[in-house]
C-alpha atoms as a PDB file:
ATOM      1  CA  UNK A   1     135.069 118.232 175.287  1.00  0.00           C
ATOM      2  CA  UNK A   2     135.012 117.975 179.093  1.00  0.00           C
ATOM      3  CA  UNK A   3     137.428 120.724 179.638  1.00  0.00           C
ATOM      4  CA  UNK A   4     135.044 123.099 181.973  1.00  0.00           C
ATOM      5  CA  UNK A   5     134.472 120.186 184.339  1.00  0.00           C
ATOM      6  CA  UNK A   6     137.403 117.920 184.027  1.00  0.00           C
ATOM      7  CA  UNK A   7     138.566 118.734 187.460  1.00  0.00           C
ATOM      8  CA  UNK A   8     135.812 117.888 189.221  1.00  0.00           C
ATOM      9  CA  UNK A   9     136.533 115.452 192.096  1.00  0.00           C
ATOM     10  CA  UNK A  10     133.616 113.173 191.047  1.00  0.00           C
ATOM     11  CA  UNK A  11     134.542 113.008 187.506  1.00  0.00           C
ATOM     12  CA  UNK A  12     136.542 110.076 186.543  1.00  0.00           C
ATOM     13  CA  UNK A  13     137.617 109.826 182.930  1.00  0.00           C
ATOM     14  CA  UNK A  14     138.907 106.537 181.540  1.00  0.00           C
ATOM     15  CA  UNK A  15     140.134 106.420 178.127  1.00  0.00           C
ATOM     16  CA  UNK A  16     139.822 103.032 176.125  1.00  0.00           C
ATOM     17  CA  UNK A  17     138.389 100.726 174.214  1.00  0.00           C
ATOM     18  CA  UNK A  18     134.445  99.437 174.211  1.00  0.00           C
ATOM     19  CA  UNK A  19     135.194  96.544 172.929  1.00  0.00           C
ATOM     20  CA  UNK A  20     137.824  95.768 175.542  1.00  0.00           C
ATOM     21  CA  UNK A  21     135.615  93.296 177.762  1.00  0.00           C
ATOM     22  CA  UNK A  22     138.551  93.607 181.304  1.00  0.00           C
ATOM     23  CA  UNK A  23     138.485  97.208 180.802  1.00  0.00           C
ATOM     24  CA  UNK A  24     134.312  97.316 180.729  1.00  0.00           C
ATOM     25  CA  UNK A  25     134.196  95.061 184.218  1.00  0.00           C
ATOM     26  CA  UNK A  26     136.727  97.180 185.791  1.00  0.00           C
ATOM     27  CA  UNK A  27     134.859 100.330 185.158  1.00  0.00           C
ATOM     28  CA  UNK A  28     131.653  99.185 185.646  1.00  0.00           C
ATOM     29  CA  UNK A  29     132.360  97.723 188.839  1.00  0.00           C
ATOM     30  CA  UNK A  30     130.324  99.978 191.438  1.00  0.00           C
ATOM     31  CA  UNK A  31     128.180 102.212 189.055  1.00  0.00           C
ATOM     32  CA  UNK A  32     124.437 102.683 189.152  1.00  0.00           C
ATOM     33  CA  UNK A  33     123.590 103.683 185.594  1.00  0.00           C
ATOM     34  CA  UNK A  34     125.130 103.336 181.824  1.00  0.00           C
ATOM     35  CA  UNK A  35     124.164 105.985 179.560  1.00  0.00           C
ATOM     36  CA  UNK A  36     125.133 104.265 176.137  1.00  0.00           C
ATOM     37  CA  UNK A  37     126.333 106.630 173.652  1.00  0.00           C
ATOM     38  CA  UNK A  38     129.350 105.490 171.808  1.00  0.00           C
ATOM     39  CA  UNK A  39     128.782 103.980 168.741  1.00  0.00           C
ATOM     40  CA  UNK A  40     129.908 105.071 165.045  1.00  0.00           C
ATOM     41  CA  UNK A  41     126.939 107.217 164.291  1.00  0.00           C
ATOM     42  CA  UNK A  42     125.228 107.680 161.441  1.00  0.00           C
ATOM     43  CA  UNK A  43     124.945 106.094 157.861  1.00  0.00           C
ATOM     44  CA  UNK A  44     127.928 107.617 156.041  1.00  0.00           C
ATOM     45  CA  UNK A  45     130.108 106.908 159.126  1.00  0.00           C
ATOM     46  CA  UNK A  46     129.203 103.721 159.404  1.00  0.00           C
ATOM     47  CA  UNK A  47     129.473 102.586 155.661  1.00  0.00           C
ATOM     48  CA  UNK A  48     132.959 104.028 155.656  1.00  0.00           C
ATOM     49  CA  UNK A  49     134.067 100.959 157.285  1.00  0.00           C
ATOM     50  CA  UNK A  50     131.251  98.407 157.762  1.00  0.00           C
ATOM     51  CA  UNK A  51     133.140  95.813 159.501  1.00  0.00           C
ATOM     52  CA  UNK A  52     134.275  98.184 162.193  1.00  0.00           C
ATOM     53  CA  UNK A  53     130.851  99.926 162.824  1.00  0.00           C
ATOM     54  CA  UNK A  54     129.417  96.565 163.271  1.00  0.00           C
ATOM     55  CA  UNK A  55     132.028  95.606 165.742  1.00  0.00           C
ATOM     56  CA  UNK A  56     131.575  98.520 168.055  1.00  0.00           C
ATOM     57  CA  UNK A  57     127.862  99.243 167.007  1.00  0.00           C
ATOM     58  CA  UNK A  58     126.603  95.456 167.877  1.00  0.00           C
ATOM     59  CA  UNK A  59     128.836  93.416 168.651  1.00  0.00           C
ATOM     60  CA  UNK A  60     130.534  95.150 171.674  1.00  0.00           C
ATOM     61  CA  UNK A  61     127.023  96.407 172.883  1.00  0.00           C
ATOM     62  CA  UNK A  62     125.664  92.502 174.194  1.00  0.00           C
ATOM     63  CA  UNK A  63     129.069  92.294 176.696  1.00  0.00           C
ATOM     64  CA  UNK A  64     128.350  95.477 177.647  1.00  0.00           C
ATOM     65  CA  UNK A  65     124.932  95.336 178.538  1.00  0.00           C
ATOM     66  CA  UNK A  66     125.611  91.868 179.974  1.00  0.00           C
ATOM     67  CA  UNK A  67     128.843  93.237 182.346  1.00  0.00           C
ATOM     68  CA  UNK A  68     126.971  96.300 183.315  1.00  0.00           C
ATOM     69  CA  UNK A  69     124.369  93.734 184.290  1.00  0.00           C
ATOM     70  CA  UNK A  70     126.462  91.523 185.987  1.00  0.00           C
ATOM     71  CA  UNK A  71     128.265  94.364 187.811  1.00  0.00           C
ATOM     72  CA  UNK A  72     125.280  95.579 189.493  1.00  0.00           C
ATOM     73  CA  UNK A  73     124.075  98.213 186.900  1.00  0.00           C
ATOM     74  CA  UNK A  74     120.677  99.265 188.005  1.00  0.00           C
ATOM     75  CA  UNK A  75     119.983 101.020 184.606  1.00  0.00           C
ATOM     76  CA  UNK A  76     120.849 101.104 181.232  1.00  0.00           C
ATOM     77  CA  UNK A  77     119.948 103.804 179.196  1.00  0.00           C
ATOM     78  CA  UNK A  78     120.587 103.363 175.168  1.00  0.00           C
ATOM     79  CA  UNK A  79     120.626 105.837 172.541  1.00  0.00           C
ATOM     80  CA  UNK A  80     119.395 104.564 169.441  1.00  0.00           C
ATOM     81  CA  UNK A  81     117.871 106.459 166.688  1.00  0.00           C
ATOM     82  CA  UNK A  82     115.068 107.124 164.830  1.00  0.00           C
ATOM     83  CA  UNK A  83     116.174 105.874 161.659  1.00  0.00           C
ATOM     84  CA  UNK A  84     114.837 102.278 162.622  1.00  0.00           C
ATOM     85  CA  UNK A  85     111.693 103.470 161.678  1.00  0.00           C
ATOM     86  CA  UNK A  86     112.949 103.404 157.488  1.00  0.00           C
ATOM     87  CA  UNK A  87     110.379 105.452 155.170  1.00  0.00           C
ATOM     88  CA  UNK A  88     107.400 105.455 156.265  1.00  0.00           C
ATOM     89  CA  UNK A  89     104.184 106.872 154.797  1.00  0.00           C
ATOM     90  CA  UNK A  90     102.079 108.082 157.828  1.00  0.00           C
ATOM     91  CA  UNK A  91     101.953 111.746 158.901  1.00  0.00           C
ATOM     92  CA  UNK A  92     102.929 111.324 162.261  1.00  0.00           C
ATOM     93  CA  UNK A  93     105.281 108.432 163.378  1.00  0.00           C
ATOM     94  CA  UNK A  94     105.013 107.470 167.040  1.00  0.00           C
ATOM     95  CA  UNK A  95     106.823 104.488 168.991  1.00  0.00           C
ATOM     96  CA  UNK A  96     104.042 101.755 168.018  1.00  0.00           C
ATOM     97  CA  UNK A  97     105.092 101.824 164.816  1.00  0.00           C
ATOM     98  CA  UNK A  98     106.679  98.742 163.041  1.00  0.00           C
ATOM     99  CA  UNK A  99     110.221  99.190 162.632  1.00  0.00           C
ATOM    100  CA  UNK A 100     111.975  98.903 158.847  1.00  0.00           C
ATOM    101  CA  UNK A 101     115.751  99.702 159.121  1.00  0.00           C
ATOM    102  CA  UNK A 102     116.948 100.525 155.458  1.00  0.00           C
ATOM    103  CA  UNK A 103     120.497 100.756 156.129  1.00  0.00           C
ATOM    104  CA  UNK A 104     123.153  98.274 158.344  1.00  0.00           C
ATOM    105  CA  UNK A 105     123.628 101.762 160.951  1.00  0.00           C
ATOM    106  CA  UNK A 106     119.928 101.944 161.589  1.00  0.00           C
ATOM    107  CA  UNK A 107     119.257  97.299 161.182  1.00  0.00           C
ATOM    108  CA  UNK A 108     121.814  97.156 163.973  1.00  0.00           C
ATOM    109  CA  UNK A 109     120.325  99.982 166.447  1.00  0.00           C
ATOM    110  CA  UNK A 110     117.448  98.223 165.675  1.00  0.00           C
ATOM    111  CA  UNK A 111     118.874  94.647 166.836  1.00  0.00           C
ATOM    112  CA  UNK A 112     120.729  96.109 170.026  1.00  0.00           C
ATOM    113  CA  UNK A 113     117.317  97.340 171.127  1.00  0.00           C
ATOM    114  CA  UNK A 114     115.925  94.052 170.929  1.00  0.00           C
ATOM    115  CA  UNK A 115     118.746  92.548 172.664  1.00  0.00           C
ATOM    116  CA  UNK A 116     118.754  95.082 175.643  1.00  0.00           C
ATOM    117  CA  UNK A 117     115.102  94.321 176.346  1.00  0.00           C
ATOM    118  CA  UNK A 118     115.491  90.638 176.038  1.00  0.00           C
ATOM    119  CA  UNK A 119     118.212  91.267 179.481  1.00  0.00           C
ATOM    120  CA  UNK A 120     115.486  93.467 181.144  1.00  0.00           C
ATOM    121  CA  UNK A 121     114.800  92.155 184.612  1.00  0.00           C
ATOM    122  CA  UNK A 122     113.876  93.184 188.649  1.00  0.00           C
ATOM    123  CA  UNK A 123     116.938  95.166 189.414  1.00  0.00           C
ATOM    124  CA  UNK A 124     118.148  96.244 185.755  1.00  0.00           C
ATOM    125  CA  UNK A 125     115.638  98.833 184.280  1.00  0.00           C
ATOM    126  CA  UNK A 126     116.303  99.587 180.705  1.00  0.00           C
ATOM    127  CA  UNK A 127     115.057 102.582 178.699  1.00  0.00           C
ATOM    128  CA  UNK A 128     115.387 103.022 175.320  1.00  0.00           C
ATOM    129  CA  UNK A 129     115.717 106.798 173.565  1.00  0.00           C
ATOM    130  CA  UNK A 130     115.332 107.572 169.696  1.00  0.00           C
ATOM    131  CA  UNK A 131     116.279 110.864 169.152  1.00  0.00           C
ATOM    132  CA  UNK A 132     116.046 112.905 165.979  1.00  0.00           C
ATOM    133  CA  UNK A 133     118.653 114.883 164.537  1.00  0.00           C
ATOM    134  CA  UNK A 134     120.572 116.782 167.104  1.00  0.00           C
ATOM    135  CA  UNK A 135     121.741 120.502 166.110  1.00  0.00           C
ATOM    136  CA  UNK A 136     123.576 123.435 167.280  1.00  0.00           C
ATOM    137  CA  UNK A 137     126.885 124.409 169.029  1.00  0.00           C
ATOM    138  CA  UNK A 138     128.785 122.075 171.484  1.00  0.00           C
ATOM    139  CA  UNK A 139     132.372 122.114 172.571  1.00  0.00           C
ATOM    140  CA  UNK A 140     132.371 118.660 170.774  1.00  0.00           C
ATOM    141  CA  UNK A 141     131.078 120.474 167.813  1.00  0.00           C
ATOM    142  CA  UNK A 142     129.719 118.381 164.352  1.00  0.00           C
ATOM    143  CA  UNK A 143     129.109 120.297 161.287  1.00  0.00           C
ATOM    144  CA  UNK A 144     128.310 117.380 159.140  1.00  0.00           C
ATOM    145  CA  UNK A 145     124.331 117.501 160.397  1.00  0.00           C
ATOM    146  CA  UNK A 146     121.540 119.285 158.513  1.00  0.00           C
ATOM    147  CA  UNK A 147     121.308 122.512 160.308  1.00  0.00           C
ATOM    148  CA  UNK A 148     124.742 122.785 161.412  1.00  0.00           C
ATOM    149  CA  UNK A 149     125.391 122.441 157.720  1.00  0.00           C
ATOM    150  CA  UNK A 150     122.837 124.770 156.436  1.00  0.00           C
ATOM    151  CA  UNK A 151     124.436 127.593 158.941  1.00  0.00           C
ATOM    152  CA  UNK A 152     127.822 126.746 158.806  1.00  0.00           C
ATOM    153  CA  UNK A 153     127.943 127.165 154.847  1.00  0.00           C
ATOM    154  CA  UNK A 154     125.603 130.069 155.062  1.00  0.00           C
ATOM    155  CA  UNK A 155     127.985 132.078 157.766  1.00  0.00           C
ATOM    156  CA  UNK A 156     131.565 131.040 155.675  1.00  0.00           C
ATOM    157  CA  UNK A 157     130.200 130.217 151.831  1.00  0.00           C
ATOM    158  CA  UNK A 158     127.475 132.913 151.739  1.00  0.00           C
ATOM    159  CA  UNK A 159     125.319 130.169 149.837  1.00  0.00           C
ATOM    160  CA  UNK A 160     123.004 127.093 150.832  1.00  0.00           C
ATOM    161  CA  UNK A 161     122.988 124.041 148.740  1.00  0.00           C
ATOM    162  CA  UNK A 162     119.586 122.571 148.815  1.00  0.00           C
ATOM    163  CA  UNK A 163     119.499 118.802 148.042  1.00  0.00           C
ATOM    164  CA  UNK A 164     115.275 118.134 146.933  1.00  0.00           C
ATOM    165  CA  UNK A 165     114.167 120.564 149.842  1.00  0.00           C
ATOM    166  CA  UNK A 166     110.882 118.658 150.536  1.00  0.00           C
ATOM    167  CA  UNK A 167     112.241 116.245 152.767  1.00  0.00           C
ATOM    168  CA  UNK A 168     111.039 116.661 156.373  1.00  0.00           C
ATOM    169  CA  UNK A 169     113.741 116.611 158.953  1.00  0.00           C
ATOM    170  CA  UNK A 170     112.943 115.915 162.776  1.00  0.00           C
ATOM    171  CA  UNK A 171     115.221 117.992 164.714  1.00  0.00           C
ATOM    172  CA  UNK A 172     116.904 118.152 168.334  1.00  0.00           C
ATOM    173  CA  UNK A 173     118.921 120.874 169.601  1.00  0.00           C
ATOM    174  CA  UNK A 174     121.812 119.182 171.948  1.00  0.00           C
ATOM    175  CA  UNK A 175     121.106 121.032 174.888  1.00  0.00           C
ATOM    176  CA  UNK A 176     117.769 119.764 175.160  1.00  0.00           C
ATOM    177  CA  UNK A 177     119.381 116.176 174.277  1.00  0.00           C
ATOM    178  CA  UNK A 178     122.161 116.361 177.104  1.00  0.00           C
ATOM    179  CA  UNK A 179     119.289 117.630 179.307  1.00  0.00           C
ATOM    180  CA  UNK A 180     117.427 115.002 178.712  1.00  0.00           C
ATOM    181  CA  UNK A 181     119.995 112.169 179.178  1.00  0.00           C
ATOM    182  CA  UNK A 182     120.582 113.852 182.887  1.00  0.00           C
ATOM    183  CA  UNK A 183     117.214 113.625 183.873  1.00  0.00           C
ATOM    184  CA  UNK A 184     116.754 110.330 182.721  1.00  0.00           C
ATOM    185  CA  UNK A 185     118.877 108.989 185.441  1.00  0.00           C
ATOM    186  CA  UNK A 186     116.664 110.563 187.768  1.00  0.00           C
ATOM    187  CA  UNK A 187     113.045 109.540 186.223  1.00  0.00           C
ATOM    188  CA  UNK A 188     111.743 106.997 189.152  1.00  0.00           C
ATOM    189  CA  UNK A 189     112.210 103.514 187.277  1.00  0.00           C
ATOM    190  CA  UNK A 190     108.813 102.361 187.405  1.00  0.00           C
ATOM    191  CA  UNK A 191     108.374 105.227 184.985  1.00  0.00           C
ATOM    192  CA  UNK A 192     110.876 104.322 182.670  1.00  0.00           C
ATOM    193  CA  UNK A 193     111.368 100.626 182.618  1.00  0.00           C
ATOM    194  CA  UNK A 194     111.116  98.841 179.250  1.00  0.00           C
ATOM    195  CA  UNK A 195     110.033 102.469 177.794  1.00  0.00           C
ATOM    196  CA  UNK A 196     111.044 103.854 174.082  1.00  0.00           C
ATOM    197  CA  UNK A 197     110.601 106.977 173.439  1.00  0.00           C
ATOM    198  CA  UNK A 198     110.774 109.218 170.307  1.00  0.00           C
ATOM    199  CA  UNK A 199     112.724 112.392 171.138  1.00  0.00           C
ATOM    200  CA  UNK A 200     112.775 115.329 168.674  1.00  0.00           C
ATOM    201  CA  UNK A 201     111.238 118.979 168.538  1.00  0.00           C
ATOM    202  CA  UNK A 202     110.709 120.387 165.123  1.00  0.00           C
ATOM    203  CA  UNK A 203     110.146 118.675 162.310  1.00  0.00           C
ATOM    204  CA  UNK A 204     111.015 121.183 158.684  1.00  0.00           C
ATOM    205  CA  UNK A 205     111.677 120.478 155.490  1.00  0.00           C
ATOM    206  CA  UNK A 206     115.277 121.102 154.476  1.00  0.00           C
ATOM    207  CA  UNK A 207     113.827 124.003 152.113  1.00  0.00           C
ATOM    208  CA  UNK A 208     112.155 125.696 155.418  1.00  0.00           C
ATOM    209  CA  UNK A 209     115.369 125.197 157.382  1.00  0.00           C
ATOM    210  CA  UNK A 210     117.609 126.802 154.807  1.00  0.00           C
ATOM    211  CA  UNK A 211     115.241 129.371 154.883  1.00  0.00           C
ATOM    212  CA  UNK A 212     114.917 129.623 158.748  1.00  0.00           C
ATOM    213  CA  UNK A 213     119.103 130.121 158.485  1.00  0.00           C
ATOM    214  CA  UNK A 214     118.715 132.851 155.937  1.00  0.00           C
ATOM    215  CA  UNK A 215     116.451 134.335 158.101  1.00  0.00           C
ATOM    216  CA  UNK A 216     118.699 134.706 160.879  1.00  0.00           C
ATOM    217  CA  UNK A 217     122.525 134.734 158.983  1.00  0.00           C
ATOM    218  CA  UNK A 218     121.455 137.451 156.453  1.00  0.00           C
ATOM    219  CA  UNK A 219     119.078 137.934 153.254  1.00  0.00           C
ATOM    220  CA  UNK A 220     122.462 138.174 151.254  1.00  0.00           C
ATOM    221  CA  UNK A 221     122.559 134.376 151.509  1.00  0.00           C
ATOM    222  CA  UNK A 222     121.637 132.368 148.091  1.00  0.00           C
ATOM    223  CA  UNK A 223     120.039 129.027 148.492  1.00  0.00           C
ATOM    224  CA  UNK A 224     120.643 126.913 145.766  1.00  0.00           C
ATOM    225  CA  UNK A 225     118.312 123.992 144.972  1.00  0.00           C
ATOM    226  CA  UNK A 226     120.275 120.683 143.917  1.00  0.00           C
ATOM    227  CA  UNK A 227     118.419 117.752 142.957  1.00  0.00           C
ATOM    228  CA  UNK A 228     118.814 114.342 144.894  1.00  0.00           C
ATOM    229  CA  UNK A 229     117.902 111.186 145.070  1.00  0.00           C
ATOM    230  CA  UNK A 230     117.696 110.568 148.627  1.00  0.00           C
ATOM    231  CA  UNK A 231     113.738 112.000 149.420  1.00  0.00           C
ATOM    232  CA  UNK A 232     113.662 110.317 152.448  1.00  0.00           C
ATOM    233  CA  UNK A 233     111.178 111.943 154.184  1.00  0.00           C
ATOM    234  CA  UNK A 234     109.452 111.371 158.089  1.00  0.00           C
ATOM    235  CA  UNK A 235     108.132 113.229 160.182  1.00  0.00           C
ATOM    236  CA  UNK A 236     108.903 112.287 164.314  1.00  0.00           C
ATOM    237  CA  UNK A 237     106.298 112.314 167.073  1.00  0.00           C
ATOM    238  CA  UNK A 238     107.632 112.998 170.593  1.00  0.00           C
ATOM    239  CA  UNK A 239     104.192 113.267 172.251  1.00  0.00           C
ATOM    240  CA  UNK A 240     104.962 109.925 173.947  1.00  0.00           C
ATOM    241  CA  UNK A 241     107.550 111.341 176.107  1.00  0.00           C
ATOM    242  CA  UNK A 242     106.164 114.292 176.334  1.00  0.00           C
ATOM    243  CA  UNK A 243     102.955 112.553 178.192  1.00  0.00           C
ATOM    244  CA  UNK A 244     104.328 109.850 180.220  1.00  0.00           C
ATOM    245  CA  UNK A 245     107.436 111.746 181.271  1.00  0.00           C
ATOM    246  CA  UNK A 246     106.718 115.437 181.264  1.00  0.00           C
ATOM    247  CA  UNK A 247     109.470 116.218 178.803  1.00  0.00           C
ATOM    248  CA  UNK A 248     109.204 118.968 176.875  1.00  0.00           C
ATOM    249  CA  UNK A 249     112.345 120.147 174.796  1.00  0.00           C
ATOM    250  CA  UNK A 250     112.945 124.117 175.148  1.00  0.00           C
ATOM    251  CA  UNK A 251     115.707 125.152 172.989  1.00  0.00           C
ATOM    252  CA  UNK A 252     114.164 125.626 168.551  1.00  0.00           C
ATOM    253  CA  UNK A 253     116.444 125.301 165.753  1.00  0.00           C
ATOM    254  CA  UNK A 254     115.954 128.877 165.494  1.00  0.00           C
ATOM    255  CA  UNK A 255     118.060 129.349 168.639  1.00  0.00           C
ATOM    256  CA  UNK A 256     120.407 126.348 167.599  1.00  0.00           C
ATOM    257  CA  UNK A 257     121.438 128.426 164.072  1.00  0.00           C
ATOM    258  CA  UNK A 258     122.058 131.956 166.825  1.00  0.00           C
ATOM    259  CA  UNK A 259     123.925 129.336 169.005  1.00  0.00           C
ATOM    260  CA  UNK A 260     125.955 128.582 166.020  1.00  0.00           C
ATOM    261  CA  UNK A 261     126.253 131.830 164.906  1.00  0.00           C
ATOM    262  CA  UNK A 262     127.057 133.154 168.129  1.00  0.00           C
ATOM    263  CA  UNK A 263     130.690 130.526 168.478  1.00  0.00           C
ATOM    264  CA  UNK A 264     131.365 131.241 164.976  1.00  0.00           C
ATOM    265  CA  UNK A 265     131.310 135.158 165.787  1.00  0.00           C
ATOM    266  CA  UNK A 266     133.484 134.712 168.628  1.00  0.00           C
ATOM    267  CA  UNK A 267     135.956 132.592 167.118  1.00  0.00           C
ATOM    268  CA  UNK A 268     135.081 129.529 168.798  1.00  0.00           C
ATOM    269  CA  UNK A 269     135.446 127.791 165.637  1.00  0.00           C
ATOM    270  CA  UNK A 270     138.346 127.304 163.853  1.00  0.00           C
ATOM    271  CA  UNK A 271     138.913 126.778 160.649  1.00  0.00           C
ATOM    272  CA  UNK A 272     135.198 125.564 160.020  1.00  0.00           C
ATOM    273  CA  UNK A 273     135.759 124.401 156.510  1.00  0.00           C
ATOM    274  CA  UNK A 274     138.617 122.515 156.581  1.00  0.00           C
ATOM    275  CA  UNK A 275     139.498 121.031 160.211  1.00  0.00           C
ATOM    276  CA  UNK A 276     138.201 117.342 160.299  1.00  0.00           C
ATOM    277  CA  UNK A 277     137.583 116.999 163.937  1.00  0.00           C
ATOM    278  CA  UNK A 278     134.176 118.694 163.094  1.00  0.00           C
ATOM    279  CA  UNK A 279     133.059 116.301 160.033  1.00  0.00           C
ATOM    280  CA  UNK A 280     133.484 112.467 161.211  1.00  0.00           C
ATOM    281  CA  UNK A 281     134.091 110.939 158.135  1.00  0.00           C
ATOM    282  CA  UNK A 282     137.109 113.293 157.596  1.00  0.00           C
ATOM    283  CA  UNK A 283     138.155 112.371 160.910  1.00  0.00           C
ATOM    284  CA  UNK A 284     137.716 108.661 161.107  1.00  0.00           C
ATOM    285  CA  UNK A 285     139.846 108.652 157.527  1.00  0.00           C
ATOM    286  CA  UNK A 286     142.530 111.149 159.138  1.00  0.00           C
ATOM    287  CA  UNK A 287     143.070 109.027 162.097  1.00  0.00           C
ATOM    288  CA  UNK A 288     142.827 105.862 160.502  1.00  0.00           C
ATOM    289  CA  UNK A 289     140.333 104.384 162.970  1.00  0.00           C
ATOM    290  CA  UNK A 290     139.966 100.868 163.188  1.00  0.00           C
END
């Protein structure tokens, strides 16, 4: 995943465990910021194993955020999601919105944001990100997310299943998420401290995005409507960020689906179908994580 820059003399990879507490004050000795991405992510993933997503998802994040404190962290930036929000019935939903978890994945993203404000003090700015669905082509690729999905059966199946179709879907193409990750180190912290932010860029229905990936893969492609019980439906407001911050995402799912396209066409992607290191489920069951 770090491949094109893992020679970089100011790159220092450690490979271990989050939950291993000497490992955490070692590393964190000397460092300015914490980005915190690692958790098991998303519902599925999480419910595979409940016990472990709860161990890394929760309870490893409070020593964390307390070393990283303790070791002279200056700011701590989490990545939650915007599933704490549940189902909710307004058009539009912003940041001052009540949240209602449905699930133990979104309850405890919920819960560690509560916790890392609670530590919030002079000297240890925290800011809190809930982005939507992220899309398109990264070296660490996943094609177990809605549009990846949608383009990655279209390119190799030459059909779409549609589950419902009417469900809106806030979406976030990863460059514009790793972008904005980098420049929140670099926001000044009286900007950012305490914040939460919503970060997403279109929100479609899944009907509109299959359709948006026919568009662009080829007319040949059938879509296939499938009914579902799972409507959830929500549509994600980033115009908090957007005016407090001056962040403004640039890359559409349009150009996440050519992005896709694009590695697939070039071989980038092996064995799409089939190789679990793209699908996390697969992959957590292959490896036997625990």
């Amino acid at each position: 995943m770090l491949d094109a820059v893992k020679a970089h003399p100011q790159l220092t990879l450690i490979k271990g465990d989050l939950r291993d507490t000497t490992l955490l004050r070692r590393s964190l000795t000397g460092c300015d910021a914490v980005i915190h991405l690692a958790s098991i992510s998303n519902d599925p993933s999480f419910e595979l194993d409940p016990t472990l997503g709860k161990s890394i998802n929760y309870d490893a994040f409070l020593p964390l955020v307390d070393i990283a404190k303790d070791s002279g962290v200056r700011r701590f930036i989490y990545a939650s999601s915007s599933s704490v929000y549940g189902i909710k019935d307004e058009a539009n939903v912003t940041e001052e919105l009540p949240l209602k978890p449905l699930t133990d994945y979104s309850k405890f993203k919920a819960m560690c944001e509560d916790e890392l404000l609670r530590r919030r003090a002079p000297g240890f700015a925290t800011l809190i990100i809930r982005p939507a669905t992220v899309c398109g082509y990264s070296p660490r690729l996943r094609l177990d997310l809605s549009v990846n999905i949608l383009t990655n059966h279209a390119i190799n199946k030459g059909k779409i299943s549609v589950f419902g179709g009417s469900q809106l879907r806030p979406n976030f193409h990863v460059r514009d998420c790793a972008e904005l990750y980098v420049k929140a180190l670099a926001w000044p912290t009286e900007k950012i401290d305490g914040g939460i932010y919503n970060a997403g860029y279109q929100n479609l229905s899944i009907r509109d995005i299959a359709e948006l990936v026919r568009s662009i893969i080829g007319t040949n492609v059938a879509i296939e409507s499938v009914p579902t019980d799972d409507l959830r439906s929500y549509h994600i407001s980033s115009e908090k960020i957007q005016r407090e911050l001056g962040y403004n995402p640039r890359f559409s799912i349009a150009e996440a689906v050519r992005d896709l396209k694009a590695a697939f066409d070039a071989g980038r992607v092996q064995e799409p179908m089939t190789r679990t290191v793209y699908y996390n489920i697969k992959r957590m069951q292959e490896v036997r994580l625990t």
